[in-house]
PDB file of N, CA and C in Angstrom:
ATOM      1  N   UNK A   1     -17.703-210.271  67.056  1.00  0.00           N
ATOM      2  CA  UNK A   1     -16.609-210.275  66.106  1.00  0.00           C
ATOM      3  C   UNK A   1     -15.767-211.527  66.298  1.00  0.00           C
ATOM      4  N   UNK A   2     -15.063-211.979  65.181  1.00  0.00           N
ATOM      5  CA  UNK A   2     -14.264-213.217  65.361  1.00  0.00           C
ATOM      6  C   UNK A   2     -12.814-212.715  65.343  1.00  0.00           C
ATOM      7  N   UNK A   3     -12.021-213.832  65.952  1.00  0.00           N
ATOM      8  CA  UNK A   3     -10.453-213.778  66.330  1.00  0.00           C
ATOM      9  C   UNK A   3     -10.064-214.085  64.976  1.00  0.00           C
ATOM     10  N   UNK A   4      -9.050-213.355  64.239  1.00  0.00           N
ATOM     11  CA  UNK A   4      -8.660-214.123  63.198  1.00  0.00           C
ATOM     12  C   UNK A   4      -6.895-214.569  63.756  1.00  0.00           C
ATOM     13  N   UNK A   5      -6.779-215.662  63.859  1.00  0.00           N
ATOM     14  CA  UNK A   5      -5.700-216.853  63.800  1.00  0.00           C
ATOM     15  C   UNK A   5      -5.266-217.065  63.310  1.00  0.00           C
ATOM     16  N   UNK A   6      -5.644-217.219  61.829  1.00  0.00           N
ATOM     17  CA  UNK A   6      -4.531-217.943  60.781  1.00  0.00           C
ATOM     18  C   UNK A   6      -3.479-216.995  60.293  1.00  0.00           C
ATOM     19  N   UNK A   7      -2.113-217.953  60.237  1.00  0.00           N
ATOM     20  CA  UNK A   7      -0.913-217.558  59.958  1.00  0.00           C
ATOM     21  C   UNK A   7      -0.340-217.074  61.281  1.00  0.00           C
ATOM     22  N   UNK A   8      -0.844-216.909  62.417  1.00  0.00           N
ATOM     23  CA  UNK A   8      -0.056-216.318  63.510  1.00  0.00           C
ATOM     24  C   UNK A   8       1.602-216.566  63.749  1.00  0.00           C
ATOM     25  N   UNK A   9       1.925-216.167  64.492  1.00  0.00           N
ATOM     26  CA  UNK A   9       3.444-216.502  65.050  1.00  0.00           C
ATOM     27  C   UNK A   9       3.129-216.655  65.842  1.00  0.00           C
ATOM     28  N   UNK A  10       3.807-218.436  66.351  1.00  0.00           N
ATOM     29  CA  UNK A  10       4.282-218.370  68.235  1.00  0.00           C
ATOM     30  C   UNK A  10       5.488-217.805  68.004  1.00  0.00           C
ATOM     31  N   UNK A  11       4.993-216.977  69.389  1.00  0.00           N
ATOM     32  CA  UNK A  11       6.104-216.798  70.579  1.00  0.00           C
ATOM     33  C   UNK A  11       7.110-217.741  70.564  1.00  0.00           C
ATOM     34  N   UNK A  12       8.622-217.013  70.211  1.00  0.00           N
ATOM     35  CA  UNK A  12       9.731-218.426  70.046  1.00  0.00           C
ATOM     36  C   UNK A  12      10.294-218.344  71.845  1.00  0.00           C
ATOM     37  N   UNK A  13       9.899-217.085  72.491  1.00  0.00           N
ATOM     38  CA  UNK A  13      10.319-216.589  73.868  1.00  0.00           C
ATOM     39  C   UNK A  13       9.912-216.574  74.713  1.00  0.00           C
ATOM     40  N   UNK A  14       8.226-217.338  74.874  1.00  0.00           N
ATOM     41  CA  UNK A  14       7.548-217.581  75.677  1.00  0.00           C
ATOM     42  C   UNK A  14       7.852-218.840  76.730  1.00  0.00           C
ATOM     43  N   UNK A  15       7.550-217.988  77.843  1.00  0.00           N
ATOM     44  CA  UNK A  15       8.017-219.703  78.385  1.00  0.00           C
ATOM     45  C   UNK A  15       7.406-220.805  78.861  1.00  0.00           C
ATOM     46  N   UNK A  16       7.636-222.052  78.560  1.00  0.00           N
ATOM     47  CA  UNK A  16       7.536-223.722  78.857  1.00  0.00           C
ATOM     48  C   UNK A  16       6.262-223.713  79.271  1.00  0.00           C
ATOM     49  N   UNK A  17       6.209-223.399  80.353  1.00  0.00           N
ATOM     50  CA  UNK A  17       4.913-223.878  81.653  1.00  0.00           C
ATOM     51  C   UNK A  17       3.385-223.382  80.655  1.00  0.00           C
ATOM     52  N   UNK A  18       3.753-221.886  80.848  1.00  0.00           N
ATOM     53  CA  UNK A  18       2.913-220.985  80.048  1.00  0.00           C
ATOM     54  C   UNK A  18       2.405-221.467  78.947  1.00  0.00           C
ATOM     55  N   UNK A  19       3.352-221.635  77.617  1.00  0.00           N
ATOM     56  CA  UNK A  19       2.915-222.104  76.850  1.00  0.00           C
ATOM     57  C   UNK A  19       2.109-223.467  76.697  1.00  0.00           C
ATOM     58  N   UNK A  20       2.634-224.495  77.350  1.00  0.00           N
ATOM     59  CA  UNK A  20       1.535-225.766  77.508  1.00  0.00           C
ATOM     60  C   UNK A  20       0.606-225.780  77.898  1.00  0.00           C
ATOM     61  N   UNK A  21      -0.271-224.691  78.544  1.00  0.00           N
ATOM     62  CA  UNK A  21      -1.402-224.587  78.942  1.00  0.00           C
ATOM     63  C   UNK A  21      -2.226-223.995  78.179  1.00  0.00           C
ATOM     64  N   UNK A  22      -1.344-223.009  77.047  1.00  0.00           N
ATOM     65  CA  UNK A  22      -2.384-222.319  75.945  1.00  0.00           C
ATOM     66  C   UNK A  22      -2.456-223.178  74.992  1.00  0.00           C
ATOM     67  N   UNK A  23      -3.376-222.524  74.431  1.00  0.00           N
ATOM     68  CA  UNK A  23      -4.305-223.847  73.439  1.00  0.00           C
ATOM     69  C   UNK A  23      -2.921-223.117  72.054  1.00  0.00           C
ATOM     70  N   UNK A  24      -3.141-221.613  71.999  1.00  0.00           N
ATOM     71  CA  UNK A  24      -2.233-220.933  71.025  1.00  0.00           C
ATOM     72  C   UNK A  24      -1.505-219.581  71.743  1.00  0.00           C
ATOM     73  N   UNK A  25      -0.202-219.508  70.899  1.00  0.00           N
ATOM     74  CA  UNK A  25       0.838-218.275  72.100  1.00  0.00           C
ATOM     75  C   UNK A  25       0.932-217.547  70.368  1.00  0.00           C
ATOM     76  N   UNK A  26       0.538-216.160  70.362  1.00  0.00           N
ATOM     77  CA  UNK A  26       0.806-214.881  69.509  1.00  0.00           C
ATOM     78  C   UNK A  26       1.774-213.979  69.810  1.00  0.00           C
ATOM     79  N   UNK A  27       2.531-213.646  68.735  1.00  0.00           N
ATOM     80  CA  UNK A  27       3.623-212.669  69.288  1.00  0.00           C
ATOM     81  C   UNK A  27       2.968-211.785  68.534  1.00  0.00           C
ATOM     82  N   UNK A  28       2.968-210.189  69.569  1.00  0.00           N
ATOM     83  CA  UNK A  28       2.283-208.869  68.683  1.00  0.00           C
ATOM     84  C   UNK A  28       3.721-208.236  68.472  1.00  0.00           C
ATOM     85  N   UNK A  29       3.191-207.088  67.676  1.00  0.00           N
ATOM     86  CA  UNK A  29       4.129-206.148  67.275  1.00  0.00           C
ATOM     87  C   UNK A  29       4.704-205.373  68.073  1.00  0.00           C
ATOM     88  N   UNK A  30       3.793-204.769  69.022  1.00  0.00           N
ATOM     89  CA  UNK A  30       4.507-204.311  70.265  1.00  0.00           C
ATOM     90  C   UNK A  30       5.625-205.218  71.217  1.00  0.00           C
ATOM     91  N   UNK A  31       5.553-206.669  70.921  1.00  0.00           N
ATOM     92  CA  UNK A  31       6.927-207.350  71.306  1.00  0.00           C
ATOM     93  C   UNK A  31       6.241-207.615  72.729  1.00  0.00           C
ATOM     94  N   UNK A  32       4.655-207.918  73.108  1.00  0.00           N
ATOM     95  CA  UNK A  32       4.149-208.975  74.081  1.00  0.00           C
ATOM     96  C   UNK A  32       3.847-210.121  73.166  1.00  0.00           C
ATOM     97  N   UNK A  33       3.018-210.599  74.176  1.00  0.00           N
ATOM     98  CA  UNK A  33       2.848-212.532  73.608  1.00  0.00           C
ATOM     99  C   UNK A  33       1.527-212.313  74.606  1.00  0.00           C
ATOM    100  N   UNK A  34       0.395-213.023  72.981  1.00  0.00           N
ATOM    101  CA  UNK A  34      -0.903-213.428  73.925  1.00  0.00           C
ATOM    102  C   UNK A  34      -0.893-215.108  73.857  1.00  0.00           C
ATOM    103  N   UNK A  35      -1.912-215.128  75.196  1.00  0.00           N
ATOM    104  CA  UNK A  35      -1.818-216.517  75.003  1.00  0.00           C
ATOM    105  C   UNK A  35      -3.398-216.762  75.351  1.00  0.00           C
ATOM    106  N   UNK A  36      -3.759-217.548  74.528  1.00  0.00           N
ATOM    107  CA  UNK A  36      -5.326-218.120  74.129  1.00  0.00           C
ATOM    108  C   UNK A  36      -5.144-219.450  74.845  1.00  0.00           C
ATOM    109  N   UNK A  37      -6.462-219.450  76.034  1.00  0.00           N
ATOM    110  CA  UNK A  37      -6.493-220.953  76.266  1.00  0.00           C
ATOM    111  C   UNK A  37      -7.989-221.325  76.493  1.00  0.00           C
ATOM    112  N   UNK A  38      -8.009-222.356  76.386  1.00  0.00           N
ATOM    113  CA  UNK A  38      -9.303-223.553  76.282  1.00  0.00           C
ATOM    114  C   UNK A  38     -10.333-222.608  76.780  1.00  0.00           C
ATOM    115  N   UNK A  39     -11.363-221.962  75.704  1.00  0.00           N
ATOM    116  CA  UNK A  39     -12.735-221.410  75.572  1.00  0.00           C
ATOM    117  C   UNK A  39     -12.809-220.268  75.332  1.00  0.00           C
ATOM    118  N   UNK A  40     -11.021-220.079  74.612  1.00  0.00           N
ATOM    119  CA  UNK A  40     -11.175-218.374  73.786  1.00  0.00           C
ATOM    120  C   UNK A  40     -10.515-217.653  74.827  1.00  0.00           C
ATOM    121  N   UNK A  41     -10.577-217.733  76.478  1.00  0.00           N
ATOM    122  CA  UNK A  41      -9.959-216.759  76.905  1.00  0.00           C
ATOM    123  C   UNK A  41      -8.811-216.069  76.875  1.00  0.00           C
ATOM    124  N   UNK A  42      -8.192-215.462  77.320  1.00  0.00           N
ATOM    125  CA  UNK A  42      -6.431-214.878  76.821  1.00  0.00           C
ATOM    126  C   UNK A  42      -6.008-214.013  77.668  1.00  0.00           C
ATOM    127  N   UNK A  43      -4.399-214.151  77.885  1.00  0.00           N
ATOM    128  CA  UNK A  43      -4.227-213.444  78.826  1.00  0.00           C
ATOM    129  C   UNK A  43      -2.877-212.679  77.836  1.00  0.00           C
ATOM    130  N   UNK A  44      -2.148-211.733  78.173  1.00  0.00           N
ATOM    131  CA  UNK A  44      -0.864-211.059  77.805  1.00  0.00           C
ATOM    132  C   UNK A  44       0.150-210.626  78.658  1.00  0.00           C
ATOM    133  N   UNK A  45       1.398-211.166  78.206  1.00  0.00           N
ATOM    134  CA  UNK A  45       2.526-211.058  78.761  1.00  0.00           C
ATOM    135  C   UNK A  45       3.221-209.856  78.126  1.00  0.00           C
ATOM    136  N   UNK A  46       3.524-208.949  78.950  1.00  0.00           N
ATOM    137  CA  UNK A  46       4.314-207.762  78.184  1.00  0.00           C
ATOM    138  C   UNK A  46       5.982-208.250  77.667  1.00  0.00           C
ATOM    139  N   UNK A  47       6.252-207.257  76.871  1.00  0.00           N
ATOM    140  CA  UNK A  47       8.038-207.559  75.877  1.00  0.00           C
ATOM    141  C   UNK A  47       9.062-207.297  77.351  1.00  0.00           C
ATOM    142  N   UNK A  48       8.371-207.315  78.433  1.00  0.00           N
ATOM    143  CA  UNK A  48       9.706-207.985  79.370  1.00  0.00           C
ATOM    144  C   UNK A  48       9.085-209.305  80.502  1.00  0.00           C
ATOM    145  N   UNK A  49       8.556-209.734  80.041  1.00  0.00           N
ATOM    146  CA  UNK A  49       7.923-211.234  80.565  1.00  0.00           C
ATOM    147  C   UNK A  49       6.574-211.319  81.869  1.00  0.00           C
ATOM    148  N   UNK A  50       6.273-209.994  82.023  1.00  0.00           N
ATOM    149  CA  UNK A  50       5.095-210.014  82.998  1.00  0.00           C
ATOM    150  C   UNK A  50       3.914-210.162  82.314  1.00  0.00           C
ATOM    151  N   UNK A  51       3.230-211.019  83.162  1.00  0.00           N
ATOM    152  CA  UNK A  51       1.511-210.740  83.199  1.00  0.00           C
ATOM    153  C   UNK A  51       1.395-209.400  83.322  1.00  0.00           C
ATOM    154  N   UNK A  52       0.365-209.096  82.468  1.00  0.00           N
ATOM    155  CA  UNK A  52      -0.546-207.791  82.353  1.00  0.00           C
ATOM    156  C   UNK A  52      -1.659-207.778  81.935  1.00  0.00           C
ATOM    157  N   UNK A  53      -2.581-207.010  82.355  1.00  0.00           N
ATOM    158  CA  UNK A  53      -4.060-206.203  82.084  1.00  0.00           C
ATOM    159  C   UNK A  53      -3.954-205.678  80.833  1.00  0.00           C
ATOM    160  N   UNK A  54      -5.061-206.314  80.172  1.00  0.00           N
ATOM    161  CA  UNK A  54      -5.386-206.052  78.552  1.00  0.00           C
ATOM    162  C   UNK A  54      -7.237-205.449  78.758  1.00  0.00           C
ATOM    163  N   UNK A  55      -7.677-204.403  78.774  1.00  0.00           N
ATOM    164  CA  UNK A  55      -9.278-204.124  78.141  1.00  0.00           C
ATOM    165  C   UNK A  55      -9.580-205.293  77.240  1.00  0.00           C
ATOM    166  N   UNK A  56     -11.185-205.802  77.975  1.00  0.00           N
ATOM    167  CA  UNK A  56     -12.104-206.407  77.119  1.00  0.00           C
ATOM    168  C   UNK A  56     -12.194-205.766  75.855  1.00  0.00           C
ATOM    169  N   UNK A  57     -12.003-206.318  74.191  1.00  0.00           N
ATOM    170  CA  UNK A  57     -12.239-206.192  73.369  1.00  0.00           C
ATOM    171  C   UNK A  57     -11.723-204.852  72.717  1.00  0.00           C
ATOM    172  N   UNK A  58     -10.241-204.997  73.114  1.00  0.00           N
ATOM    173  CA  UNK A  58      -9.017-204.061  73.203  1.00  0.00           C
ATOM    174  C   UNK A  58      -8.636-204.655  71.554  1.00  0.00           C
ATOM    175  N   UNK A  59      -8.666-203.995  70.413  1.00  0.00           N
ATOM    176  CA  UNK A  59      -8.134-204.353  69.110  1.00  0.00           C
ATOM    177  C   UNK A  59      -6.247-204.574  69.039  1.00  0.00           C
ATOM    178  N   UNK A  60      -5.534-205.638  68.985  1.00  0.00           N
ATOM    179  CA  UNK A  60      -4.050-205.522  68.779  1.00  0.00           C
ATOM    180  C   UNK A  60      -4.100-206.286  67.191  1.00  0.00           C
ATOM    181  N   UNK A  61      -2.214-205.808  67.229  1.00  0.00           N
ATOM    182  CA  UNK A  61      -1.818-206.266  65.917  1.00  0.00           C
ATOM    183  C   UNK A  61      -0.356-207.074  66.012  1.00  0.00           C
ATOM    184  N   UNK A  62      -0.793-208.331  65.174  1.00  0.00           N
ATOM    185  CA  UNK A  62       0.184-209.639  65.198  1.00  0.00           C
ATOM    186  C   UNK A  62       1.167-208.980  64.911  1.00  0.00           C
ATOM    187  N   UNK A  63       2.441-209.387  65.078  1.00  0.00           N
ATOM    188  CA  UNK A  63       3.838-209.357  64.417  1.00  0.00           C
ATOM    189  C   UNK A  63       3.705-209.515  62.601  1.00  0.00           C
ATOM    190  N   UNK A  64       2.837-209.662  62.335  1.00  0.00           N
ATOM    191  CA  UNK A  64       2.419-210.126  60.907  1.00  0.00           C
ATOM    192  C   UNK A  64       1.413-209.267  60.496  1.00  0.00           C
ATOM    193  N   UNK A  65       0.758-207.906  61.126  1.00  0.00           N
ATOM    194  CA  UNK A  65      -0.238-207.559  60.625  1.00  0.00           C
ATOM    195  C   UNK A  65      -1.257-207.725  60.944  1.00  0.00           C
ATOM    196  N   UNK A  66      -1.653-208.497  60.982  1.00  0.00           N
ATOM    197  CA  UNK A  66      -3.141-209.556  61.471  1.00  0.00           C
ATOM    198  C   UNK A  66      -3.558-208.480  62.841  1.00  0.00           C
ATOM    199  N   UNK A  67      -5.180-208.590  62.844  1.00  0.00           N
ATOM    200  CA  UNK A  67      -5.742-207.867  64.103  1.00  0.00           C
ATOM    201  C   UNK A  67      -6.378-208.992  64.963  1.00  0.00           C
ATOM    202  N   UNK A  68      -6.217-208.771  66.414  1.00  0.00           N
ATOM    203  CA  UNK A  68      -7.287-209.727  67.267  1.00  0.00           C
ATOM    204  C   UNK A  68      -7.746-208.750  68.535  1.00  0.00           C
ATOM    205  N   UNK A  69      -8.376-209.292  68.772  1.00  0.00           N
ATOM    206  CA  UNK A  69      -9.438-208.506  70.034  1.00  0.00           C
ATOM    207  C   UNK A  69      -9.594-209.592  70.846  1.00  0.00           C
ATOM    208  N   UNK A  70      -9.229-208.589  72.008  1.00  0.00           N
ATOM    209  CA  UNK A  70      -9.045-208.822  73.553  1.00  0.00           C
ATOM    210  C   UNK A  70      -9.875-209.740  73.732  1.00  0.00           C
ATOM    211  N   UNK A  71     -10.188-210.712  74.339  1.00  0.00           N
ATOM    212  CA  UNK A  71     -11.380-211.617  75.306  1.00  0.00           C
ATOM    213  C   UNK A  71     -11.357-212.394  76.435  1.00  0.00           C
ATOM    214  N   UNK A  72     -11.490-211.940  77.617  1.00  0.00           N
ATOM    215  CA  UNK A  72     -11.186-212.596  78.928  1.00  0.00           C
ATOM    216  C   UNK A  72      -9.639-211.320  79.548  1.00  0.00           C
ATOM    217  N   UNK A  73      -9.425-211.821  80.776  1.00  0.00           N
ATOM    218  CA  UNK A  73      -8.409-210.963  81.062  1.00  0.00           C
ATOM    219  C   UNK A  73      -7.648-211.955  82.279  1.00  0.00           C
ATOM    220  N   UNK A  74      -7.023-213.029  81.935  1.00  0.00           N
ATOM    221  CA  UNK A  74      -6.830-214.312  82.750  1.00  0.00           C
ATOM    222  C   UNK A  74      -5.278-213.836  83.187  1.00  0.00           C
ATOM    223  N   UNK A  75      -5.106-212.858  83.264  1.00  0.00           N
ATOM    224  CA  UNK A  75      -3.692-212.248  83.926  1.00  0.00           C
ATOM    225  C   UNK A  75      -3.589-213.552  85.437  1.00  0.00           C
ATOM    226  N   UNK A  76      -4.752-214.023  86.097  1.00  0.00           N
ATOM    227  CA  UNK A  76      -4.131-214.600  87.519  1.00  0.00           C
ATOM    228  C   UNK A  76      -4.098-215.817  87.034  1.00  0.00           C
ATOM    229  N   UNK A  77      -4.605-216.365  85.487  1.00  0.00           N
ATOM    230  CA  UNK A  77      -4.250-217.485  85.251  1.00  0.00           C
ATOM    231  C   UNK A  77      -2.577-217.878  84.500  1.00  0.00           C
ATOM    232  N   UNK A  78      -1.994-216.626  83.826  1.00  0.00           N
ATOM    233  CA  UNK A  78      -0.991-216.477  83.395  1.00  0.00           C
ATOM    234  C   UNK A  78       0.511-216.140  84.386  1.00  0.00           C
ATOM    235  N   UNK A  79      -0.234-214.985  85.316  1.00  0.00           N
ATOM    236  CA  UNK A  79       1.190-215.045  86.447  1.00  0.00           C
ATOM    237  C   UNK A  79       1.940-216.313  86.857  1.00  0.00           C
ATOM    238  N   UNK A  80       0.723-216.878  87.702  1.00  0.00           N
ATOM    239  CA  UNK A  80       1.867-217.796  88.208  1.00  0.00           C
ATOM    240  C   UNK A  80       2.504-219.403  87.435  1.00  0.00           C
ATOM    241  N   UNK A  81       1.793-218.881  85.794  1.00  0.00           N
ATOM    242  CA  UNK A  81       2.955-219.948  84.801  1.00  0.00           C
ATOM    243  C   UNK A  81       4.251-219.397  84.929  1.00  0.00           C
ATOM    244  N   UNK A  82       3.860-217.840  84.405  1.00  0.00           N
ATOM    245  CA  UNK A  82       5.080-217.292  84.382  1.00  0.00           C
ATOM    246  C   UNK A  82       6.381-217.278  85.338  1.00  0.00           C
ATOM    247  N   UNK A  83       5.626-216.659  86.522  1.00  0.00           N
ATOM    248  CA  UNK A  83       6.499-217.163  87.918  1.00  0.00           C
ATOM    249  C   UNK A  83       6.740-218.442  87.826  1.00  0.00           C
ATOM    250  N   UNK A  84       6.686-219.371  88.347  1.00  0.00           N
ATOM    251  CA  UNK A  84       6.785-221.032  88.169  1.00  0.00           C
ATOM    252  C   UNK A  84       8.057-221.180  87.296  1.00  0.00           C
ATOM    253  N   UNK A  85       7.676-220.715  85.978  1.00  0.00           N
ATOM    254  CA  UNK A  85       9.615-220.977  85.073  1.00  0.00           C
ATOM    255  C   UNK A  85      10.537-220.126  85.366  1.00  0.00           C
ATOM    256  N   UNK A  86      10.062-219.007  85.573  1.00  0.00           N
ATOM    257  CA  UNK A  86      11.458-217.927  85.657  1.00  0.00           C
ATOM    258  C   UNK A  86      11.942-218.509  87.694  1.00  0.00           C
ATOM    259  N   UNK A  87      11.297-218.712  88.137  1.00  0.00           N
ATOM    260  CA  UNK A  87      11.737-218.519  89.944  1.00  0.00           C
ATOM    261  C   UNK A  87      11.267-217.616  90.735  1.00  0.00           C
ATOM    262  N   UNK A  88      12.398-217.648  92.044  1.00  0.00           N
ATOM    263  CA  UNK A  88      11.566-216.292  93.223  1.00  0.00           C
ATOM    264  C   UNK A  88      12.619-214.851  91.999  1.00  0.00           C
TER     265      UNK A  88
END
């Protein structure tokens, strides 16, 4: 199945580090943020700023409607952006 992308929303709340490393940052409806980087993988930040565990080929829905499915689960590539901007 394919990711559909177009029209997404970035994340206006995502932060700095994080975001420059994704290729693209999605805000879902549930009020996380995925972030897609270089070869499709993706990781998700929950609506209070942690890395979290998403199921392989887990169906979500954009802030806009739009559906995408899970691929990769790069939570240890996303923590420590996250950590890194916020601090200890």
């Amino acid at each position: 199945m394919a990711v559909v992308l177009t029209g997404v929303t970035v994340a206006a709340n995502a932060d700095d580090a994080a975001r420059a490393q994704a290729e693209k940052v999605i805000s879902m409806k549930d009020g996380s943020t995925v972030f897609i980087f270089k070869g499709g993988k993706m990781a998700m930040e929950d609506k209070y700023g942690r890395a979290t565990r998403m199921d392989e080929g887990k169906v979500m829905e954009t802030t806009d409607g739009q559906k995408i499915i899970m691929h990769g689960d790069e939570v240890s590539r996303l923590s420590p952006l996250l950590k890194e901007h916020k601090g200890p």
